[in-house]
PDB file of N, CA and C in Angstrom:
ATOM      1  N   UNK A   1      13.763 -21.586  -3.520  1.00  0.00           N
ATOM      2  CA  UNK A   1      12.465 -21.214  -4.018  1.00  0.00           C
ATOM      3  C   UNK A   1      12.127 -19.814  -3.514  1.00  0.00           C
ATOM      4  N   UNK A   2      11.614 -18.997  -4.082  1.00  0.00           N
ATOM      5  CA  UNK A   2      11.542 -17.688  -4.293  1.00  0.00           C
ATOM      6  C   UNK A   2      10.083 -17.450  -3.361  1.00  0.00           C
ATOM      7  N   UNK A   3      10.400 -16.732  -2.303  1.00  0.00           N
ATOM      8  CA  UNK A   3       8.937 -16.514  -1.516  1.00  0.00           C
ATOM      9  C   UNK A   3       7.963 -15.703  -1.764  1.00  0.00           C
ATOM     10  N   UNK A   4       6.807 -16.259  -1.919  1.00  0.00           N
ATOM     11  CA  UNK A   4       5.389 -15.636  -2.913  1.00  0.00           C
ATOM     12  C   UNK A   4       5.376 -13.743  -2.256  1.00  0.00           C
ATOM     13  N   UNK A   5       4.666 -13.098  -2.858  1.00  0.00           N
ATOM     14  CA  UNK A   5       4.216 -11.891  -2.142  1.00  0.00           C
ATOM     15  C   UNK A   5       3.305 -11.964  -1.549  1.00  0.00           C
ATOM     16  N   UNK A   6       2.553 -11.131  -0.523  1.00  0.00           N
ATOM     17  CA  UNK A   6       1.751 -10.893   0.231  1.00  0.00           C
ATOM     18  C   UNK A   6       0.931 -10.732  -0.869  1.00  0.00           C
ATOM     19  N   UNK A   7      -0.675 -10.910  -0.242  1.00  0.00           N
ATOM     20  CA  UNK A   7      -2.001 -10.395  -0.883  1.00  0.00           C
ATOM     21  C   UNK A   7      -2.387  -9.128  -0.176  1.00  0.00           C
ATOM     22  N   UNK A   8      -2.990  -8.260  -0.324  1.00  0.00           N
ATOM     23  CA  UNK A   8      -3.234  -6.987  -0.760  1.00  0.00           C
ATOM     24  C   UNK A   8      -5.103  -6.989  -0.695  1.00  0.00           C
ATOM     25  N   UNK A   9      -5.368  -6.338   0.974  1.00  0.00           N
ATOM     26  CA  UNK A   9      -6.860  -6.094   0.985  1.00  0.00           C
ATOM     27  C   UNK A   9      -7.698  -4.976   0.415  1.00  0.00           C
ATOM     28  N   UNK A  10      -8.287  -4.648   0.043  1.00  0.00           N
ATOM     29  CA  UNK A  10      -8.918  -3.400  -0.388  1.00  0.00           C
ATOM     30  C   UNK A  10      -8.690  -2.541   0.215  1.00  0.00           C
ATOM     31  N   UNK A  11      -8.271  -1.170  -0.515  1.00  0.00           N
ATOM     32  CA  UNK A  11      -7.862  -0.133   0.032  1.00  0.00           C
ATOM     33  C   UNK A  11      -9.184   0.695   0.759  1.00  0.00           C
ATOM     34  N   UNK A  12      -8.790   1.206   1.921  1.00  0.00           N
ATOM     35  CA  UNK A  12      -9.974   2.532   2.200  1.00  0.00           C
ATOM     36  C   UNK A  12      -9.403   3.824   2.356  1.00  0.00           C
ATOM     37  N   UNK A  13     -10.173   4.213   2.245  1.00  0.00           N
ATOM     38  CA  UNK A  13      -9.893   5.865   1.720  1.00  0.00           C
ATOM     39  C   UNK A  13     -10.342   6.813   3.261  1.00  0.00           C
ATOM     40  N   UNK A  14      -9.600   7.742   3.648  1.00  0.00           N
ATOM     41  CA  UNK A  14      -9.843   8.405   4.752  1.00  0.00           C
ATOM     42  C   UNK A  14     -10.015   9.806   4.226  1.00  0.00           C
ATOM     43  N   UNK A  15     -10.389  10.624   5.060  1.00  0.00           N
ATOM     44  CA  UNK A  15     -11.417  11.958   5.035  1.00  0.00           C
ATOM     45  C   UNK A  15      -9.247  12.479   4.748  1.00  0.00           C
ATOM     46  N   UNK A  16      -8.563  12.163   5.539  1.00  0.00           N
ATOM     47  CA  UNK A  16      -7.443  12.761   5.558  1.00  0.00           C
ATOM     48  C   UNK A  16      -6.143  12.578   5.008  1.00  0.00           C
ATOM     49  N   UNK A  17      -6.626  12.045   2.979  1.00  0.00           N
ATOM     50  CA  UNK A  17      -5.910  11.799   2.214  1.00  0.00           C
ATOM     51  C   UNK A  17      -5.399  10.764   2.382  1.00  0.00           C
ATOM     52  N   UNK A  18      -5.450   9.783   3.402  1.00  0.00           N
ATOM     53  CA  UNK A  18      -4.713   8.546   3.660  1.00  0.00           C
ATOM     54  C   UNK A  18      -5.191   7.373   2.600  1.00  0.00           C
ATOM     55  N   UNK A  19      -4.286   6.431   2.239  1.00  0.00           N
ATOM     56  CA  UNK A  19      -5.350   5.475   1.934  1.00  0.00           C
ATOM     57  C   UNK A  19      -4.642   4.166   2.537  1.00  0.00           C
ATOM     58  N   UNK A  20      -5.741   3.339   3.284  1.00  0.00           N
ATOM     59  CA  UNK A  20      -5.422   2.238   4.003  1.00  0.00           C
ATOM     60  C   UNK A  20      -5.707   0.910   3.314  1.00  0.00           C
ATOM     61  N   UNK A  21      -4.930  -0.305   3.852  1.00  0.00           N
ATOM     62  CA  UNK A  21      -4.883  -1.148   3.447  1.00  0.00           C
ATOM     63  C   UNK A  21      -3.899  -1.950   4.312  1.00  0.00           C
ATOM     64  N   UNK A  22      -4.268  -3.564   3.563  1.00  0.00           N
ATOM     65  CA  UNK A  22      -3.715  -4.592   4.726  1.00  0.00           C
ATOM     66  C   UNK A  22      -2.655  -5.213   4.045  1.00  0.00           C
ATOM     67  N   UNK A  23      -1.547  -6.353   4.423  1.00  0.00           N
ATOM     68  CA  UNK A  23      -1.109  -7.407   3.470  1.00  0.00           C
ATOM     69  C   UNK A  23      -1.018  -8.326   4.120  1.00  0.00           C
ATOM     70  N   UNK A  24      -1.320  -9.478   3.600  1.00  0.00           N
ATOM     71  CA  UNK A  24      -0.841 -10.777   4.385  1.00  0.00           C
ATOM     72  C   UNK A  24      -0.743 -11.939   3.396  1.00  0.00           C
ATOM     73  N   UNK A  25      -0.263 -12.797   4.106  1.00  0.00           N
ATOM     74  CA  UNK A  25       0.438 -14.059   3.136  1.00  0.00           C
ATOM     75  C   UNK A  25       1.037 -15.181   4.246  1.00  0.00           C
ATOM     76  N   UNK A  26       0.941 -16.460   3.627  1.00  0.00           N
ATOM     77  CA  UNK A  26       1.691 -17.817   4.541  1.00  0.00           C
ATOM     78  C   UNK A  26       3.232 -17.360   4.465  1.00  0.00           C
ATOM     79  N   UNK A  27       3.411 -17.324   5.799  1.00  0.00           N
ATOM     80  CA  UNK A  27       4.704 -17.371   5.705  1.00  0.00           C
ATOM     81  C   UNK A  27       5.369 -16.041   6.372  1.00  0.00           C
ATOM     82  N   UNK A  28       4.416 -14.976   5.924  1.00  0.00           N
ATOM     83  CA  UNK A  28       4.901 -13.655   5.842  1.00  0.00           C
ATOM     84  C   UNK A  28       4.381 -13.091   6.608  1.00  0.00           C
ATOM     85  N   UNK A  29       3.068 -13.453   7.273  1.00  0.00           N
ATOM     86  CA  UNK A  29       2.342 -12.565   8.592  1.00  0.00           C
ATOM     87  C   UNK A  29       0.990 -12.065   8.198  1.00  0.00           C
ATOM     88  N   UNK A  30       0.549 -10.958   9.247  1.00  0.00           N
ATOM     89  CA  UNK A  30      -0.254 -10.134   8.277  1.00  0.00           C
ATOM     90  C   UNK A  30       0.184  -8.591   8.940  1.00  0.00           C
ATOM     91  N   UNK A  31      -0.132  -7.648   7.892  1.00  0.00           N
ATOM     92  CA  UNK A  31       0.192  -6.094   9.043  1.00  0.00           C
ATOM     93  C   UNK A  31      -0.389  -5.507   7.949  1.00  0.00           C
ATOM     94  N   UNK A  32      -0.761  -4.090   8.784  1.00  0.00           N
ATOM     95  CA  UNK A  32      -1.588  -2.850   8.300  1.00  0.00           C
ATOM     96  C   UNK A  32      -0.795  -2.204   7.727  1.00  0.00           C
ATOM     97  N   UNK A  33      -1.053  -0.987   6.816  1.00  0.00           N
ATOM     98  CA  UNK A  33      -0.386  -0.281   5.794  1.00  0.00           C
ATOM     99  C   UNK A  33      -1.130   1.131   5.727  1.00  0.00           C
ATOM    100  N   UNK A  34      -0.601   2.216   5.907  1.00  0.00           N
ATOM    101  CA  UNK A  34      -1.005   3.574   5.223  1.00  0.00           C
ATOM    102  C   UNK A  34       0.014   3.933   4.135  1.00  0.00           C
ATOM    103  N   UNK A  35      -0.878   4.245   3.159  1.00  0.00           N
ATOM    104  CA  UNK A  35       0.030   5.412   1.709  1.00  0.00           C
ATOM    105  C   UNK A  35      -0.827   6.998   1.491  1.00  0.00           C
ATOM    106  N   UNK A  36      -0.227   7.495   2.023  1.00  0.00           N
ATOM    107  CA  UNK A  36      -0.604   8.733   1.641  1.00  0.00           C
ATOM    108  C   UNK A  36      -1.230   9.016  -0.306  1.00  0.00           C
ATOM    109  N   UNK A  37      -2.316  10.029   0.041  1.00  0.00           N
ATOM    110  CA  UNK A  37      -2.839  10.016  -1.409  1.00  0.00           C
ATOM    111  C   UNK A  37      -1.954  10.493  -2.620  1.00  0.00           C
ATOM    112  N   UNK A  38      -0.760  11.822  -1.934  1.00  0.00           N
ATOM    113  CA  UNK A  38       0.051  12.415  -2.366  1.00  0.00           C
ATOM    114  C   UNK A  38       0.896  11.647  -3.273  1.00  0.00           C
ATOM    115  N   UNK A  39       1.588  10.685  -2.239  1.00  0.00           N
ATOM    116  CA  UNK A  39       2.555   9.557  -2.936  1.00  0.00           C
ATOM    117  C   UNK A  39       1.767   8.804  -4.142  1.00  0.00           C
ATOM    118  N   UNK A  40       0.367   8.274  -4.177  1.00  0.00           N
ATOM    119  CA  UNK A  40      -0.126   7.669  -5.044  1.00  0.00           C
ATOM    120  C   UNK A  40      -0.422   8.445  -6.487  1.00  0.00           C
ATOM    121  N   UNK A  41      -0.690   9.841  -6.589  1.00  0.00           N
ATOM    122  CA  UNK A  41      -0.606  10.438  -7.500  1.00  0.00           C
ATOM    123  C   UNK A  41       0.632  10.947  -8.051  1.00  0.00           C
ATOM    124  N   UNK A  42       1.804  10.874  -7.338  1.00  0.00           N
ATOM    125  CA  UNK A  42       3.053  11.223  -7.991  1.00  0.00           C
ATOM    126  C   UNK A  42       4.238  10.228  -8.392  1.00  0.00           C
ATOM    127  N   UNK A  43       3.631   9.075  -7.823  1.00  0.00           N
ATOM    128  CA  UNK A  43       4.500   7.560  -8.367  1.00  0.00           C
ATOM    129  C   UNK A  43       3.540   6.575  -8.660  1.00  0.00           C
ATOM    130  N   UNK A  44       2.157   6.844  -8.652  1.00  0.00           N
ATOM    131  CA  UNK A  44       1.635   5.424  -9.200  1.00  0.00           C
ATOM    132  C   UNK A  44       0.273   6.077 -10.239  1.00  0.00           C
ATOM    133  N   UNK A  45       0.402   7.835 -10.821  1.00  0.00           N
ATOM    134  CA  UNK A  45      -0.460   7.664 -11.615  1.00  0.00           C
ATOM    135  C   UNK A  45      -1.518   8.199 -11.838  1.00  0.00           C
ATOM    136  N   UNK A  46      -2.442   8.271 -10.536  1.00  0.00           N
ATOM    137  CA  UNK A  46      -3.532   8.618 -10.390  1.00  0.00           C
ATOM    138  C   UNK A  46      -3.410  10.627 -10.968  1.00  0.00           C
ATOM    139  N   UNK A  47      -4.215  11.239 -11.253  1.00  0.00           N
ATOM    140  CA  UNK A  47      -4.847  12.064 -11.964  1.00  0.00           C
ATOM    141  C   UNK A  47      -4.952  13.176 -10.681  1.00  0.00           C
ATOM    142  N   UNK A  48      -5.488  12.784  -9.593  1.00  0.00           N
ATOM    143  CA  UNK A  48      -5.831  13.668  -8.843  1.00  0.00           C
ATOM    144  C   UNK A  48      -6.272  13.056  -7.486  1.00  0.00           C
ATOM    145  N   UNK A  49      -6.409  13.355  -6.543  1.00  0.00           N
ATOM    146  CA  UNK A  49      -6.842  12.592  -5.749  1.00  0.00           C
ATOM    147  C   UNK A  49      -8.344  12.339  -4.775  1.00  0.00           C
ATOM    148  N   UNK A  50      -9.221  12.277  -6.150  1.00  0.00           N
ATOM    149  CA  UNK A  50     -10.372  11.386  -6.039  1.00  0.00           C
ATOM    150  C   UNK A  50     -10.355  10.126  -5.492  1.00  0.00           C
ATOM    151  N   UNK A  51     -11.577   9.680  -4.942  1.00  0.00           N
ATOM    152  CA  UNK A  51     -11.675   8.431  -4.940  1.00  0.00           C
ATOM    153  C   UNK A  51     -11.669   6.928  -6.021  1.00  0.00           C
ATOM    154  N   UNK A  52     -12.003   7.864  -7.234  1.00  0.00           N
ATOM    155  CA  UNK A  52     -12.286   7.024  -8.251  1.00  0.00           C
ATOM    156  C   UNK A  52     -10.505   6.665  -8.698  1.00  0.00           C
ATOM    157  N   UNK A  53      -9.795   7.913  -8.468  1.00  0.00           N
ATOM    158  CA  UNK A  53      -8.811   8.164 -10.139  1.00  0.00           C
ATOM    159  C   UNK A  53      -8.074   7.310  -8.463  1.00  0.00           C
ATOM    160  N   UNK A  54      -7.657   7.122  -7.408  1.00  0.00           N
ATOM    161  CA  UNK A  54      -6.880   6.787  -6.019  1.00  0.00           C
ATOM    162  C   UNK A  54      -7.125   5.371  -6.362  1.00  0.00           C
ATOM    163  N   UNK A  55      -8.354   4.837  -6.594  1.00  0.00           N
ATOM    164  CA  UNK A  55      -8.406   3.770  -6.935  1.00  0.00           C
ATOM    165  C   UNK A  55      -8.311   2.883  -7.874  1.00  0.00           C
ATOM    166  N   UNK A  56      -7.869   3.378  -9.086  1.00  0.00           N
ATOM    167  CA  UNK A  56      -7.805   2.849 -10.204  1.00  0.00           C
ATOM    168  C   UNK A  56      -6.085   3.033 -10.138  1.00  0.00           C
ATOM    169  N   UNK A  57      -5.383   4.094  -9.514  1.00  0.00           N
ATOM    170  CA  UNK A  57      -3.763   3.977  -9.708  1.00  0.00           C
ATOM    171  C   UNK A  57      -3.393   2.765  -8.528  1.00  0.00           C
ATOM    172  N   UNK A  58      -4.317   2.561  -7.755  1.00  0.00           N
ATOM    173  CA  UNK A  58      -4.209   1.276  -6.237  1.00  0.00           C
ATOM    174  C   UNK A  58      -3.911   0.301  -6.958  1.00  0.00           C
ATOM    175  N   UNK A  59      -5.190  -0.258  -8.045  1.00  0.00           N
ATOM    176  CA  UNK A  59      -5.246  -1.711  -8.683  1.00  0.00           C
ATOM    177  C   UNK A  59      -3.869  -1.211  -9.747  1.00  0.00           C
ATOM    178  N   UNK A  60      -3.974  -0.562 -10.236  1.00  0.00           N
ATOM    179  CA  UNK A  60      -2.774  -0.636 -11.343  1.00  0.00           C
ATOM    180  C   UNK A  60      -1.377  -0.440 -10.983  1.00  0.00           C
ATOM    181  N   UNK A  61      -1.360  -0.245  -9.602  1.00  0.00           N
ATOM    182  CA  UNK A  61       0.518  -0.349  -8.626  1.00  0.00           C
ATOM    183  C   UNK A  61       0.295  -0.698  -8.108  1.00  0.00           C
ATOM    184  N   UNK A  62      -0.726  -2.193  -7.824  1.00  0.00           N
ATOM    185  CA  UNK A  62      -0.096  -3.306  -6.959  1.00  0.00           C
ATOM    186  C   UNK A  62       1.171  -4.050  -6.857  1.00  0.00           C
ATOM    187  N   UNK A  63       1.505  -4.169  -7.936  1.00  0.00           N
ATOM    188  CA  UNK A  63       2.675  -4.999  -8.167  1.00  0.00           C
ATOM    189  C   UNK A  63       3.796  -4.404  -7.504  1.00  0.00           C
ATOM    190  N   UNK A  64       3.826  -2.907  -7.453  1.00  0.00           N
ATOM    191  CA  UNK A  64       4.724  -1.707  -7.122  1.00  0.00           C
ATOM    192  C   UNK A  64       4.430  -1.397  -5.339  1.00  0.00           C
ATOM    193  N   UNK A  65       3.355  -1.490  -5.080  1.00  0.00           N
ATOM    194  CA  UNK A  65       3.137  -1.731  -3.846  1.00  0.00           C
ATOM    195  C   UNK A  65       3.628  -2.756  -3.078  1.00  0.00           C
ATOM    196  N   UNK A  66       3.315  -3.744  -3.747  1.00  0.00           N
ATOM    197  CA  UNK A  66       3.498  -5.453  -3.147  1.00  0.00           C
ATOM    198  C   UNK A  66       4.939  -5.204  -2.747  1.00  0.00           C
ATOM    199  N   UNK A  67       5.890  -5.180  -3.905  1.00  0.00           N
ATOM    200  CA  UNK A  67       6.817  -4.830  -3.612  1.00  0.00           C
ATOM    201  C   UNK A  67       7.910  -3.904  -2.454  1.00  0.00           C
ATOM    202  N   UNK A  68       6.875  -2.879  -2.765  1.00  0.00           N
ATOM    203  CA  UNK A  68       7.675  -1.526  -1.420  1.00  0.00           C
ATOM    204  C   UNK A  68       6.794  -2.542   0.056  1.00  0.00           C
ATOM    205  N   UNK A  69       5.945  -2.910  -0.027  1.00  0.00           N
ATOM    206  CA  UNK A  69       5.537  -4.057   1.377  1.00  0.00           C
ATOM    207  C   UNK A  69       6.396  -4.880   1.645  1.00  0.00           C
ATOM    208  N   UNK A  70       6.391  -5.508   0.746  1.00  0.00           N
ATOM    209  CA  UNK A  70       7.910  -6.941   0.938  1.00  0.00           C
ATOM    210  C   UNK A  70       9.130  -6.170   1.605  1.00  0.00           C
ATOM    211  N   UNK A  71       9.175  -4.990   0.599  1.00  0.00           N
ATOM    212  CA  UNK A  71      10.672  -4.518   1.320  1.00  0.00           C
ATOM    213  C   UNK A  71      10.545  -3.412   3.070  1.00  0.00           C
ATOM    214  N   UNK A  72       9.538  -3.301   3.290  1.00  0.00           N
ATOM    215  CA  UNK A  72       9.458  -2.348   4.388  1.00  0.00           C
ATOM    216  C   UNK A  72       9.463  -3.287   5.711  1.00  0.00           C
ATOM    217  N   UNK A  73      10.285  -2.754   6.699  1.00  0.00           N
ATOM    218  CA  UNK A  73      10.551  -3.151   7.502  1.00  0.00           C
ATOM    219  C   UNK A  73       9.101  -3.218   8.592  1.00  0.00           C
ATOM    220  N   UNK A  74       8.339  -4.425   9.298  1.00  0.00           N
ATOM    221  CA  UNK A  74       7.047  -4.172   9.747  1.00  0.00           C
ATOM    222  C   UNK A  74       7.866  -4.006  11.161  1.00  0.00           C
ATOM    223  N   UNK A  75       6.498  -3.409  12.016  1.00  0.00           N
ATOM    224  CA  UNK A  75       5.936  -3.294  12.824  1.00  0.00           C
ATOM    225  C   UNK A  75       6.263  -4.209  13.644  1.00  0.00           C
ATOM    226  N   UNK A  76       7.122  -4.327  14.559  1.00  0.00           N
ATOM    227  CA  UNK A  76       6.674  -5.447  16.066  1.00  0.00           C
ATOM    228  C   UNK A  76       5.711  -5.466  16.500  1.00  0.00           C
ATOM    229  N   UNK A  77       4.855  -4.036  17.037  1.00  0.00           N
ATOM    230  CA  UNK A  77       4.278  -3.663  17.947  1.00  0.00           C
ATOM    231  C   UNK A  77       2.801  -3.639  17.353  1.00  0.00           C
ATOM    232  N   UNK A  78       2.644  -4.436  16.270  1.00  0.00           N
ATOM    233  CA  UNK A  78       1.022  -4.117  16.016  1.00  0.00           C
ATOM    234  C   UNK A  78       0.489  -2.997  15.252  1.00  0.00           C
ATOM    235  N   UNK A  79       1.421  -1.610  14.944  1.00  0.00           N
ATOM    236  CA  UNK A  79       1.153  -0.478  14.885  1.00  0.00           C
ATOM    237  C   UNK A  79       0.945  -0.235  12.557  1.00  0.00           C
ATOM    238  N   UNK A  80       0.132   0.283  12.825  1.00  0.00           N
ATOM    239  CA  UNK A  80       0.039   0.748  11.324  1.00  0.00           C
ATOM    240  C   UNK A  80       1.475   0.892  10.460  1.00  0.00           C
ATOM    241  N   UNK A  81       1.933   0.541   9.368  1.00  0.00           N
ATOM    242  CA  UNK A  81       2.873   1.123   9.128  1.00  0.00           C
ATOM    243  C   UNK A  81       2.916   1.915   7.623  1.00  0.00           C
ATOM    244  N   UNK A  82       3.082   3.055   7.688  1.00  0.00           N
ATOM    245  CA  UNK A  82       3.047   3.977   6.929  1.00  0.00           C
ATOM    246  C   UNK A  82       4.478   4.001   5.728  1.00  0.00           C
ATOM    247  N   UNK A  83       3.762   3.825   4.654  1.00  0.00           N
ATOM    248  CA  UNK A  83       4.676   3.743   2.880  1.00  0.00           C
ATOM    249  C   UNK A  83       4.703   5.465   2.691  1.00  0.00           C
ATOM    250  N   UNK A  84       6.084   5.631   2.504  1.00  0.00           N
ATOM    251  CA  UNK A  84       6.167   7.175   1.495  1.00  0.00           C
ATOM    252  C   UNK A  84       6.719   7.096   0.007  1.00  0.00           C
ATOM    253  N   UNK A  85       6.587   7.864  -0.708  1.00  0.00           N
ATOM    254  CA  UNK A  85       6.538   8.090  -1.776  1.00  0.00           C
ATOM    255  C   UNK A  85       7.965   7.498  -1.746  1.00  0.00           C
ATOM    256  N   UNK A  86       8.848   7.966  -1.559  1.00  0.00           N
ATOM    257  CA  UNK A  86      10.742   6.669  -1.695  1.00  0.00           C
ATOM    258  C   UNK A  86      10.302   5.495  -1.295  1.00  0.00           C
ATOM    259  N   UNK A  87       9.225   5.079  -0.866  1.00  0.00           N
ATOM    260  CA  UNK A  87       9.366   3.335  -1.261  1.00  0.00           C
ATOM    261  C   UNK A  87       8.703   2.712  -2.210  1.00  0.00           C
ATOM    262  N   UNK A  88       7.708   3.756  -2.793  1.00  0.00           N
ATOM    263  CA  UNK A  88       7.511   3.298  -4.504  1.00  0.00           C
ATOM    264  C   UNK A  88       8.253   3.223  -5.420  1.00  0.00           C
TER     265      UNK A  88
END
């Protein structure tokens, strides 16, 4: 049986292009996530990097996210772990 993906908390947006977010799921844990705004406008879409257009390419590459999460190696240590544009 094929193990579900993580769920995916609302992203927040930082003064310093970052955009944050959580994942967690039974089975799978939970851990923190940074994607740079850069990466989100050049593999998932977004227009520019507003808050509005950052958030509308977020909901529409979840699936693409979920994914580069599943595959990224977490954190032992508790620590944020930061997505670049090669894992979209």
């Amino acid at each position: 049986m094929a193990q579900p993906l993580p769920i995916l908390t609302e992203p927040i947006f930082c003064d310093d292009s970052t955009v944050l977010f959580s994942a967690y799921g039974v089975g799978w844990g939970y851990c923190a996530f940074a994607l740079p705004s850069r990466a989100i406008c050049e593999h998932l879409g977004a227009a520019n990097q507003t808050t509005k257009q950052l958030l509308l390419a977020f909901e529409l590459g979840k699936r693409r996210i979920l994914q580069a999460v599943a595959h990224k190696a977490l954190s032992d240590t508790g620590e944020r772990v930061m997505l670049s544009a090669a894992d979209l």
